[in-house]
C-alpha atoms as a PDB file:
ATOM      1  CA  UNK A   1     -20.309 123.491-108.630  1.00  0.00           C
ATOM      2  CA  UNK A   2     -20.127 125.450-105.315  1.00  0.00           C
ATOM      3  CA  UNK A   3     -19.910 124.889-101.667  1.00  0.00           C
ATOM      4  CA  UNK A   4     -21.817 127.085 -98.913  1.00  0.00           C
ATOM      5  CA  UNK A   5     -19.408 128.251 -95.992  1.00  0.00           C
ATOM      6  CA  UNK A   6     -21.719 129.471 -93.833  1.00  0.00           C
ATOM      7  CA  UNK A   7     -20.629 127.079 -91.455  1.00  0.00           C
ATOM      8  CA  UNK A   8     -17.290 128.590 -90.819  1.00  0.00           C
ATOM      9  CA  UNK A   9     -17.988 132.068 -91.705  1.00  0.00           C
ATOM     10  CA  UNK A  10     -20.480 131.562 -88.317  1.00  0.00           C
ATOM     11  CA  UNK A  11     -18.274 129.685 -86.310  1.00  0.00           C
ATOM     12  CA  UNK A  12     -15.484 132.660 -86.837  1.00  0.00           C
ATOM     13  CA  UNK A  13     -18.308 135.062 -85.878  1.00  0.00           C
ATOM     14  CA  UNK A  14     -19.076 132.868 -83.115  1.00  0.00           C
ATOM     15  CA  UNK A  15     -22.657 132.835 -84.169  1.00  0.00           C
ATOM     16  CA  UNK A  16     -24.887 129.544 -83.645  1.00  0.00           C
ATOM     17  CA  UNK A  17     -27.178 128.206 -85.557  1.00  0.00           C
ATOM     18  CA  UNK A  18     -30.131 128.982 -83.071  1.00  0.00           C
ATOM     19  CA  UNK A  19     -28.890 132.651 -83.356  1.00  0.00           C
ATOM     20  CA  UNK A  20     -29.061 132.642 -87.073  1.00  0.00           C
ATOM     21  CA  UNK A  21     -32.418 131.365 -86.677  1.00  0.00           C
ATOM     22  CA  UNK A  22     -33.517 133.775 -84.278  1.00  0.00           C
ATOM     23  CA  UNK A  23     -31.196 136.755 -86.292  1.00  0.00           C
ATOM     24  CA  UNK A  24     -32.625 136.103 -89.604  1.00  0.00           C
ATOM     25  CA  UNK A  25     -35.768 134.090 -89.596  1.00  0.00           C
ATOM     26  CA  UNK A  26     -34.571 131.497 -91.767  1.00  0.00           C
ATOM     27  CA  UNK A  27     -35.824 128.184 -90.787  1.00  0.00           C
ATOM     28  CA  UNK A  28     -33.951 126.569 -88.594  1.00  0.00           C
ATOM     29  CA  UNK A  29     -34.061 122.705 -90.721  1.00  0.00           C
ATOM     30  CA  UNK A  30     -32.338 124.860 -93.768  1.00  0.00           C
ATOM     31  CA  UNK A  31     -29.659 126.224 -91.785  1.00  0.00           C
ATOM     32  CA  UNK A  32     -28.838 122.671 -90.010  1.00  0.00           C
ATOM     33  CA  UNK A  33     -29.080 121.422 -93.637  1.00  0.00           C
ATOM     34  CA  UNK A  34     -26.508 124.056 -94.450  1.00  0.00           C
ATOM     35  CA  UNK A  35     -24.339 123.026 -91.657  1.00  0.00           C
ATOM     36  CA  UNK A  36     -24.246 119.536 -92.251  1.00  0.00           C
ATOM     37  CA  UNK A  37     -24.478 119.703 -96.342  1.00  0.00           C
ATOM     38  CA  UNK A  38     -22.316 122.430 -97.709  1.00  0.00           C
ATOM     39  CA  UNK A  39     -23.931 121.642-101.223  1.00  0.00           C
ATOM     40  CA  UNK A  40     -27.229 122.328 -99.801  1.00  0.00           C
ATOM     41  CA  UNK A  41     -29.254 124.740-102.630  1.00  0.00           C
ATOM     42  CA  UNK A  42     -30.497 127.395-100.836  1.00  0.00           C
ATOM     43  CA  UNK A  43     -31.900 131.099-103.043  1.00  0.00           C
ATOM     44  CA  UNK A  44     -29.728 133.771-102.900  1.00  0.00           C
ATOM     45  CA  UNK A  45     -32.169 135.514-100.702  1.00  0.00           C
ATOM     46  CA  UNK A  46     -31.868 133.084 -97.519  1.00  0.00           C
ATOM     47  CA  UNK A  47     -28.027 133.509 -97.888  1.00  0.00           C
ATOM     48  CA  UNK A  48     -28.416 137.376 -98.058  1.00  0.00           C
ATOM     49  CA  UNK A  49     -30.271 137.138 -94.891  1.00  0.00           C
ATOM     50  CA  UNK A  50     -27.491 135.117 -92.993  1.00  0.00           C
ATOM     51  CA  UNK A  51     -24.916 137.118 -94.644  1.00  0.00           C
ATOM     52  CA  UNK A  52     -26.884 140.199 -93.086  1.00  0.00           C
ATOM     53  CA  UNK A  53     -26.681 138.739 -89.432  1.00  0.00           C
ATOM     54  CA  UNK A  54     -22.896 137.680 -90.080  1.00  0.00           C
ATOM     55  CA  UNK A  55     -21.837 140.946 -91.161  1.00  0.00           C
ATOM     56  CA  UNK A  56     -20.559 139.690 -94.797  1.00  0.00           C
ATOM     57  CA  UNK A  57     -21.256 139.917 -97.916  1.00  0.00           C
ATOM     58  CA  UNK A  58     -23.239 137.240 -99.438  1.00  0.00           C
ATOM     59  CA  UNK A  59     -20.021 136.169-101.710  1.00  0.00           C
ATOM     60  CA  UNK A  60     -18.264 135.395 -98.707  1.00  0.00           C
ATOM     61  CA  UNK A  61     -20.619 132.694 -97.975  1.00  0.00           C
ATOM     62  CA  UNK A  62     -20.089 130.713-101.364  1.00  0.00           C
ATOM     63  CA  UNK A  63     -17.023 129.458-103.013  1.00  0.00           C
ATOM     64  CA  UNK A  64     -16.322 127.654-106.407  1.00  0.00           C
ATOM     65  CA  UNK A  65     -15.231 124.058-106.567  1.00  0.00           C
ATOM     66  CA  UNK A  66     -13.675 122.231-109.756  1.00  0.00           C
ATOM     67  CA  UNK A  67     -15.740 120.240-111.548  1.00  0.00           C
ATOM     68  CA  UNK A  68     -13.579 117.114-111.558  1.00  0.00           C
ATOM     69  CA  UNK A  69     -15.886 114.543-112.253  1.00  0.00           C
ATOM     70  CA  UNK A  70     -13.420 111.787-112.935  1.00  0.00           C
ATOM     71  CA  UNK A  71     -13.393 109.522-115.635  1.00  0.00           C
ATOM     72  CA  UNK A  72     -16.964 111.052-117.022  1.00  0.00           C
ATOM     73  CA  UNK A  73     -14.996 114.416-117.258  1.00  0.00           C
ATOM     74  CA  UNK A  74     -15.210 116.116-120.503  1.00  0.00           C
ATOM     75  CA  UNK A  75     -12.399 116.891-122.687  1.00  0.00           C
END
């Protein structure tokens, strides 16, 4: 599984949400989604146009989580 961090990657830049709207025409709903739901799905090409306006690279807006599903976990 992964988790989006373009939440702090903006906040770090300083960069709102209405300026990555404006920035990189992504609609404005996905990127609150994104905010508020870092497990949002989103194609890689919305993230490389908000890693464009952040001044990243578009791995720096994902990360890895375990897949620790508990008791269902597979052995």
């Amino acid at each position: 599984m992964f988790r989006l961090k373009v939440r702090e990657v903006a906040k770090q830049k300083g960069v709102s949400q209405r300026q990555l709207f404006f920035r990189s025409g992504v609609d404005i709903k996905t990127i609150q989604k994104m905010f508020r739901d870092p497990h949002t799905v989103v194609t890689v090409e919305t993230l490389a146009r908000l890693a464009k306006v952040l001044e990243v690279d578009v791995s720096e807006l994902i990360e890895s989580e375990s897949d620790d599903a508990g008791p269902e976990k597979e052995a």
